[in-house]
C-alpha atoms as a PDB file:
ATOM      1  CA  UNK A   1     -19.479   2.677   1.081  1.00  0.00           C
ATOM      2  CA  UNK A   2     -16.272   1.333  -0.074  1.00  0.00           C
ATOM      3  CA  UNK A   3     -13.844   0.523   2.987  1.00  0.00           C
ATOM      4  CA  UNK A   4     -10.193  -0.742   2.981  1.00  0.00           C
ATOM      5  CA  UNK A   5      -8.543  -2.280   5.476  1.00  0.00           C
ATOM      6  CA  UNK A   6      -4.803  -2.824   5.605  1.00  0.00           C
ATOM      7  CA  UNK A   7      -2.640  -5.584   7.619  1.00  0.00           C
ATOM      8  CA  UNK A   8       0.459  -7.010   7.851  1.00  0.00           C
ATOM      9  CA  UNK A   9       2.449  -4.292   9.237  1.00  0.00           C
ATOM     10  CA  UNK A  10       4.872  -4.697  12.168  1.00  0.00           C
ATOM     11  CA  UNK A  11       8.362  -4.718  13.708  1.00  0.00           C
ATOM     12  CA  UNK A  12      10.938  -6.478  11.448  1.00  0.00           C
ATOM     13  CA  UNK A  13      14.905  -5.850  11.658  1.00  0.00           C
ATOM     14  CA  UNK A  14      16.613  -4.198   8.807  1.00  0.00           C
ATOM     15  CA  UNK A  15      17.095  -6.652   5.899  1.00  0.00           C
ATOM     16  CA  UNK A  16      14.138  -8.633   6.485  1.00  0.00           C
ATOM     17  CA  UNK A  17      10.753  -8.445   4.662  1.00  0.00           C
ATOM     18  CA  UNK A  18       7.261  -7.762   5.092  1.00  0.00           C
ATOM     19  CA  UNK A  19       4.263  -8.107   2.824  1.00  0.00           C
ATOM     20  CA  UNK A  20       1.121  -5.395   3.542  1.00  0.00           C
ATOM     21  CA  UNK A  21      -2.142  -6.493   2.189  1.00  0.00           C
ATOM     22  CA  UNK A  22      -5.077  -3.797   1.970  1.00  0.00           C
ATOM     23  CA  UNK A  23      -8.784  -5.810   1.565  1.00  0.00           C
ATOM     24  CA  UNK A  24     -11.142  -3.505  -0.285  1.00  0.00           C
ATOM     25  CA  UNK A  25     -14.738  -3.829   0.544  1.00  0.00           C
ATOM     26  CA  UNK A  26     -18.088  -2.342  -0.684  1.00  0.00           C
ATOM     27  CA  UNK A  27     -17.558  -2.224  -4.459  1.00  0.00           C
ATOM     28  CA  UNK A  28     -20.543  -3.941  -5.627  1.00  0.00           C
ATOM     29  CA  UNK A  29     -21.301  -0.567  -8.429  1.00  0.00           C
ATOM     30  CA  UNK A  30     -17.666   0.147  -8.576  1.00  0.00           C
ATOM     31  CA  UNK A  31     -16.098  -2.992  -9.588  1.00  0.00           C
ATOM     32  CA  UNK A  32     -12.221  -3.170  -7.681  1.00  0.00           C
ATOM     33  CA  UNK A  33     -10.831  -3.991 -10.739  1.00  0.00           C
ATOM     34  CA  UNK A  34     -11.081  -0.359 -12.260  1.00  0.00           C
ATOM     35  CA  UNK A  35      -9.795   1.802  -9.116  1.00  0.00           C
ATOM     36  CA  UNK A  36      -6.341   2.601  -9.242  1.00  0.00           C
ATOM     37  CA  UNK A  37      -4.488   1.596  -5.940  1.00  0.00           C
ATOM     38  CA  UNK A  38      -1.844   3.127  -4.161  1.00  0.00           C
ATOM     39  CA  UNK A  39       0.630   2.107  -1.162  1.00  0.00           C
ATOM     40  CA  UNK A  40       1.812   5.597   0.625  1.00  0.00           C
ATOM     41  CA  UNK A  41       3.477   5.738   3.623  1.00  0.00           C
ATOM     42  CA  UNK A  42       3.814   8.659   6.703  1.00  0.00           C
ATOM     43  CA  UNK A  43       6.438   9.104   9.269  1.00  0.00           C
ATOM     44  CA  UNK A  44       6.029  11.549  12.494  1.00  0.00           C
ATOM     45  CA  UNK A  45       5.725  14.637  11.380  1.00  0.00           C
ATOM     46  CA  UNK A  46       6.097  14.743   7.588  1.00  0.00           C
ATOM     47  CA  UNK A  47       3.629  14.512   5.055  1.00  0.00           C
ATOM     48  CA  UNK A  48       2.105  11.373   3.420  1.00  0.00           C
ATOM     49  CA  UNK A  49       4.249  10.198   0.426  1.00  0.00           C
ATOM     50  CA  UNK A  50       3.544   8.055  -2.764  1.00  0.00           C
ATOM     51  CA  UNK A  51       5.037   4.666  -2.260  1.00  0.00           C
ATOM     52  CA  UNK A  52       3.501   2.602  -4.809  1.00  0.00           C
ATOM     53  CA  UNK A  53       0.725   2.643  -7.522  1.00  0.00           C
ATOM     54  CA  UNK A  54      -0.760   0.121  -9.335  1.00  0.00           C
ATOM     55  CA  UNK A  55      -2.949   0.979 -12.006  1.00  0.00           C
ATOM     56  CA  UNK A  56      -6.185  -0.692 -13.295  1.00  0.00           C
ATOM     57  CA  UNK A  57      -4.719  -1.258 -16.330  1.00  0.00           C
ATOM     58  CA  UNK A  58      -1.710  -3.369 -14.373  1.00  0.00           C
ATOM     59  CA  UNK A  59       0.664  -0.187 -15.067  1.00  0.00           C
ATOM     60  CA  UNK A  60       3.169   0.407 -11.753  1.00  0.00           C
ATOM     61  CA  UNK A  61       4.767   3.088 -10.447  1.00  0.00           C
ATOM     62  CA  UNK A  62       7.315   3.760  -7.752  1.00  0.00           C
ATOM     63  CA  UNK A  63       8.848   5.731  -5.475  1.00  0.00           C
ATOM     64  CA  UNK A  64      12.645   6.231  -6.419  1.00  0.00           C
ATOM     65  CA  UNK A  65      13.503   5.084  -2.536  1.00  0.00           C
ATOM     66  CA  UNK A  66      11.893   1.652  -2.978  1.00  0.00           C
ATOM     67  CA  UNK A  67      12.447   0.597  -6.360  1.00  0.00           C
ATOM     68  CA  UNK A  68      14.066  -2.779  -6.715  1.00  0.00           C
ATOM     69  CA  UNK A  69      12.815  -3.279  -3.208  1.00  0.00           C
ATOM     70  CA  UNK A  70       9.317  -2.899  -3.104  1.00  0.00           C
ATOM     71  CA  UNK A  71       7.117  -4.925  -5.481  1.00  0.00           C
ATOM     72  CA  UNK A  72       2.772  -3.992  -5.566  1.00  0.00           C
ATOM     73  CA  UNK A  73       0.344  -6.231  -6.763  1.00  0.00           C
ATOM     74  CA  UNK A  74      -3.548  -6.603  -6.948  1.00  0.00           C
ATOM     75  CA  UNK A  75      -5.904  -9.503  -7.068  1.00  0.00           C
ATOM     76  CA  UNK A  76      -9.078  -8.300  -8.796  1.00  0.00           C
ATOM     77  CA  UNK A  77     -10.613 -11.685  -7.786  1.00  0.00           C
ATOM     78  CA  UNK A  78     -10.006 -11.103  -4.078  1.00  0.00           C
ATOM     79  CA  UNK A  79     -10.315  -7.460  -4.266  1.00  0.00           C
ATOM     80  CA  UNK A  80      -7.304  -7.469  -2.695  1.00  0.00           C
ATOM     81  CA  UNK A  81      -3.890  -4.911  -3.598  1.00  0.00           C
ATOM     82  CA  UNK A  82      -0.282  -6.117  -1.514  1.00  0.00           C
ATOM     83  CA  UNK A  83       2.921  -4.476  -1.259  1.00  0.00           C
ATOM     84  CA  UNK A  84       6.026  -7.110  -0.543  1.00  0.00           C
ATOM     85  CA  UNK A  85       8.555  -4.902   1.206  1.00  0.00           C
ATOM     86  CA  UNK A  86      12.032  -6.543   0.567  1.00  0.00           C
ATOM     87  CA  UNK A  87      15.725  -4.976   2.401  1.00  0.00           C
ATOM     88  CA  UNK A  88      13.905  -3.243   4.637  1.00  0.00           C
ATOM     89  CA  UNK A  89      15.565   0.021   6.021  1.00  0.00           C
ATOM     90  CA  UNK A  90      15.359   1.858   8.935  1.00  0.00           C
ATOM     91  CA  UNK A  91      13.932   4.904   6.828  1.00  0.00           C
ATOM     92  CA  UNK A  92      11.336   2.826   5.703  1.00  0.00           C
ATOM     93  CA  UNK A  93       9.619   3.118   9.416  1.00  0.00           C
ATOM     94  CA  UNK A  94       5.997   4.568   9.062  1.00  0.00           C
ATOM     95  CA  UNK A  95       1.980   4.403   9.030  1.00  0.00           C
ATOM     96  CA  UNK A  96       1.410   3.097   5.277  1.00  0.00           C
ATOM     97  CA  UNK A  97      -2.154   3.621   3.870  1.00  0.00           C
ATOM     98  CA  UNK A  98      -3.487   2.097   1.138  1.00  0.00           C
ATOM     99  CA  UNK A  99      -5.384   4.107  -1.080  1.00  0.00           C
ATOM    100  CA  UNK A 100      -8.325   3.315  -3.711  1.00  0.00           C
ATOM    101  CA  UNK A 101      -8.631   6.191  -6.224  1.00  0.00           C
ATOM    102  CA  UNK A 102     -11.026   6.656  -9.380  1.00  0.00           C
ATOM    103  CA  UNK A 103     -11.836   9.852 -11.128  1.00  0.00           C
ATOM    104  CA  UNK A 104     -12.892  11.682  -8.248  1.00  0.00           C
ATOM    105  CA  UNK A 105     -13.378   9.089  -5.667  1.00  0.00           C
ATOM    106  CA  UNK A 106     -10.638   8.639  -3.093  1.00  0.00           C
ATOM    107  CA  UNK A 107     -10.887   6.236  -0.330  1.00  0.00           C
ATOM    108  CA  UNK A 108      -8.029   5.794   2.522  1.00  0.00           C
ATOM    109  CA  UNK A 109      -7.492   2.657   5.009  1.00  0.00           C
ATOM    110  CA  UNK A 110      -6.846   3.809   8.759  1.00  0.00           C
ATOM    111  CA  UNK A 111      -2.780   2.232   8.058  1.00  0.00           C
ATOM    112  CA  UNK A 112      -1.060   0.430   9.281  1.00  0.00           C
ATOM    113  CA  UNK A 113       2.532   0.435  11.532  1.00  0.00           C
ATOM    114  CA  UNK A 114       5.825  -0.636   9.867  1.00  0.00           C
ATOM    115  CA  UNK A 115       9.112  -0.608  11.990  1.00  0.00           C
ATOM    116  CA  UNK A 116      12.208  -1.341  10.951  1.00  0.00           C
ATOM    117  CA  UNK A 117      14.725  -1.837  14.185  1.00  0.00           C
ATOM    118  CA  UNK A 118      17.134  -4.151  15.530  1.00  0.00           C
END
């Protein structure tokens, strides 16, 4: 069963910067390397959005209301994907979930809490 786990989230004031990590587990006949993953993000009441994407071929995507602020990266050899949040707004405040997608398999961390406040 392939599990992800996210951390890193938290308060931070606006400006500052965070980095989100999401640990992917249980891969053994589904090597990490060849799942596309995915940052997305959820504040109360609206629906989940695409934040980020990383492909397995290294290929990113993102969001028009991060880019130039947001950077994704995996490490295949840690099975590991991060998102380094940089100028942090106050609309940036949500539950982001990392996401592990191939062909038809979709897997989803529980999230984690971002807040961006003075």
């Amino acid at each position: 069963q392939v599990q992800l786990v996210e951390s890193g989230g938290g308060l931070v004031q606006p400006g500052g910067p965070l980095r989100l990590s999401c640990a992917v587990s249980g891969t053994i006949f589904t090597p990490f390397s060849t799942f596309d993953m995915g940052w997305y993000l959820q504040a109360p009441g609206k629906q989940r959005d695409l934040v980020a994407l990383i492909t397995s071929g290294n290929s990113t995507k993102y969001a028009d209301s991060v880019k130039g602020r947001f950077t994704i990266t995996r490490d295949n050899a840690k099975n590991t994907v991060y998102l380094q949040m940089d100028s942090l707004k106050p609309e940036d405040t949500a539950v982001y979930y990392c996401n592990a997608a191939k062909r038809a398999y979709i897997y989803w961390g529980q999230g984690t809490q971002v807040t961006v406040s003075s």
